[in-house]
Protein backbone atom coordinates (compact mmCIF):
# COMPACT_ATOMS: atom_id res chain seq x y z
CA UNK A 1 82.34 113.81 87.95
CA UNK A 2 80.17 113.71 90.97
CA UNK A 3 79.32 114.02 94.39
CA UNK A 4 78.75 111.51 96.57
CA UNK A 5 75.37 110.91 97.58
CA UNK A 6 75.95 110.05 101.73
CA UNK A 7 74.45 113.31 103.82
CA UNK A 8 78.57 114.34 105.58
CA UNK A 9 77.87 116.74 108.25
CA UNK A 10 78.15 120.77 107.12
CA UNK A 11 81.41 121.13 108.77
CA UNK A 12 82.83 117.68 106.84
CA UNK A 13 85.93 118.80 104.68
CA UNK A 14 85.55 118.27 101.20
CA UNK A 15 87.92 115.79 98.83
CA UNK A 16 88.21 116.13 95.60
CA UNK A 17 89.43 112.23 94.65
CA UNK A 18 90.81 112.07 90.61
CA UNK A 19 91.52 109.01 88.90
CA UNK A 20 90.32 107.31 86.04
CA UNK A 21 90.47 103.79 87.18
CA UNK A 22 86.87 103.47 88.36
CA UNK A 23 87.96 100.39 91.19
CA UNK A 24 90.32 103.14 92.51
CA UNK A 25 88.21 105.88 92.16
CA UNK A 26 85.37 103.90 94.10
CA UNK A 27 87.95 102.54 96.93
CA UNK A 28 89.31 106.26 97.57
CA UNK A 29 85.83 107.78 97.53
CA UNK A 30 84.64 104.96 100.39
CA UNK A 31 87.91 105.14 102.24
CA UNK A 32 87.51 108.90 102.35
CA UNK A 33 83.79 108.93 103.29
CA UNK A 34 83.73 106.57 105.61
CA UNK A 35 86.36 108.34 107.73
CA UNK A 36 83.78 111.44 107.63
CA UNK A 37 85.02 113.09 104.81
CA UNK A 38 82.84 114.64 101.58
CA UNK A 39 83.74 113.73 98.85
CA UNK A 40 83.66 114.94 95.13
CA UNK A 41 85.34 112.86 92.06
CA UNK A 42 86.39 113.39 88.66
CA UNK A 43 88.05 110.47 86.27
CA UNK A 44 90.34 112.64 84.20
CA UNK A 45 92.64 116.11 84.83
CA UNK A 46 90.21 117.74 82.70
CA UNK A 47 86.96 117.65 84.71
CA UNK A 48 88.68 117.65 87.17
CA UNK A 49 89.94 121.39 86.92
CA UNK A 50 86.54 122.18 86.15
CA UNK A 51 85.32 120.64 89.23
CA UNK A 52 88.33 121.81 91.56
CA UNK A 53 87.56 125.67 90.66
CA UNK A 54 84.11 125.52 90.73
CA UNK A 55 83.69 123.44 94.05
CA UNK A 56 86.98 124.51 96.09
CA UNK A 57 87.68 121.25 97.69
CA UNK A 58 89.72 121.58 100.73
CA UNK A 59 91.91 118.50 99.38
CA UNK A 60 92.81 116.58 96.39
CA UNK A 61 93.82 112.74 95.71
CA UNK A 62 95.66 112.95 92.63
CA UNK A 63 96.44 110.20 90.08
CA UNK A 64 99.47 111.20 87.91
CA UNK A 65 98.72 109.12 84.34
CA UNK A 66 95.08 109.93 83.04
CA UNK A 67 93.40 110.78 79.73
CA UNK A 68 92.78 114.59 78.71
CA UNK A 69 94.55 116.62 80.87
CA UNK A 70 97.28 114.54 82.71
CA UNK A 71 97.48 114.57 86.56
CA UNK A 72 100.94 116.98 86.37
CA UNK A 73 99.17 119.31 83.87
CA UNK A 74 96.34 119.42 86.53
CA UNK A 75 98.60 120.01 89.65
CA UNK A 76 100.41 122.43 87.45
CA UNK A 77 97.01 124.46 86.96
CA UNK A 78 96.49 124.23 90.73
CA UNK A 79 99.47 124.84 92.09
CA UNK A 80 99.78 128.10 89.81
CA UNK A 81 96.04 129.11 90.23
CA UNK A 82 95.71 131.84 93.14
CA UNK A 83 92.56 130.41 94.03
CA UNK A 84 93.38 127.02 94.07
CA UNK A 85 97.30 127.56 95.21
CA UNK A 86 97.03 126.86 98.66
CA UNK A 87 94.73 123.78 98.33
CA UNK A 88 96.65 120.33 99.53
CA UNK A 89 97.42 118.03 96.40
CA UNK A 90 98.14 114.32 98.04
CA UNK A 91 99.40 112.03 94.92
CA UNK A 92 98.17 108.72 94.65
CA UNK A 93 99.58 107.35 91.23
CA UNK A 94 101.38 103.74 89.87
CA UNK A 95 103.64 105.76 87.85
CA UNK A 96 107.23 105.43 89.14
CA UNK A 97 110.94 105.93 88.14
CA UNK A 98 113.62 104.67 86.88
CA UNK A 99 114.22 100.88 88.46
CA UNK A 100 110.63 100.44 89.60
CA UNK A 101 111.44 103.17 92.49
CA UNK A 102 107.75 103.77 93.81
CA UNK A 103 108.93 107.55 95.21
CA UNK A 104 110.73 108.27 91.88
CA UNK A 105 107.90 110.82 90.92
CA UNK A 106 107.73 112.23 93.53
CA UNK A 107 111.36 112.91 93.69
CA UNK A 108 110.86 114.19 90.01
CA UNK A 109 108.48 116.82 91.84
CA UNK A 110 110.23 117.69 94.25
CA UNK A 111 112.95 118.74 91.98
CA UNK A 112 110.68 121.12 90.20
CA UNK A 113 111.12 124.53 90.60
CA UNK A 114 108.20 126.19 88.69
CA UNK A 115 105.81 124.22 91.35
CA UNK A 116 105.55 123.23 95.20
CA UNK A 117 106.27 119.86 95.60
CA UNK A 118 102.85 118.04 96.64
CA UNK A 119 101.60 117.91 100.17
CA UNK A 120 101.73 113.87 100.32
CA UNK A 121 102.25 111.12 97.89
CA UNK A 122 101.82 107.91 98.01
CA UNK A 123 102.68 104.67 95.28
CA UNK A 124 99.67 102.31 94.71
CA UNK A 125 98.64 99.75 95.88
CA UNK A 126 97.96 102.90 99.16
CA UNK A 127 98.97 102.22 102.82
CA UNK A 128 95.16 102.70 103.82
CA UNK A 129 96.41 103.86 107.57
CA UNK A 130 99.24 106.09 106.22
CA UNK A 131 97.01 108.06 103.64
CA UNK A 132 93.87 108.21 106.32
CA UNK A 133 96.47 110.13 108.45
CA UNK A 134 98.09 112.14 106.11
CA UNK A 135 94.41 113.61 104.56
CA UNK A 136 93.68 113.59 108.28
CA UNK A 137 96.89 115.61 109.22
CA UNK A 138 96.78 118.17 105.60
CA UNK A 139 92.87 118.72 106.49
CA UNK A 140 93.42 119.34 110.57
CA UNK A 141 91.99 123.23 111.47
């Protein structure tokens, strides 16, 4: 886990980008800070936690299959933790359902009544435009 190193202005929002392939990792964390955002990163659900309550990001790229603590336990923790509750979770993940349906987690999640179904998700490979706007749109105040 760490932060990234570019100076974001004090108002930049903060994104909190796990995944534990380290190419994806590395694209998200330039996509994201290049379009102004700061960003923090972890590589597994784990750290991440640890990361997510001790920084507060104000948003969080979420990869679904990692080691440790898996990206559902992780938005599980989140999504029931009353500090982190209200913090947007945008899914990024290769996992996907039955016939090779790319939204067929995130119809699982949606289905899921102990949890909120997640702010955004989208299947890799990412529609660079279409997750810029969504973080963009989730992180507008």
């Amino acid at each position: 886990m760490s932060a990234s190193n570019k100076a974001p202005s004090t108002t930049a929002k903060r994104v909190l980008v796990v995944d534990d392939e380290p190419d994806v990792l590395s694209y998200l964390e330039m996509l994201l800070r290049d379009s102004g955002y700061q960003t923090l990163t972890a590589s597994d659900g784990a750290a991440a936690l640890e990361l997510a309550r001790k920084e507060k990001p104000d948003l969080v790229t979420l990869d679904i299959s990692m080691p440790k603590a898996s990206g559902t336990r992780f938005y599980k923790e989140v999504k029931t933790d009353p500090e982190l509750a209200g913090t947007p979770v945008v899914i990024v993940t290769a996992v996907t359902g039955y016939g090779g349906d790319p939204y067929g987690y995130e119809k699982f999640l949606n289905r899921r009544s102990l949890v909120p179904p997640p702010e955004g998700f989208f299947p890799k490979p990412i529609d660079r435009e279409a997750f810029l706007a969504a973080v963009k749109k989730l992180l507008a105040s």
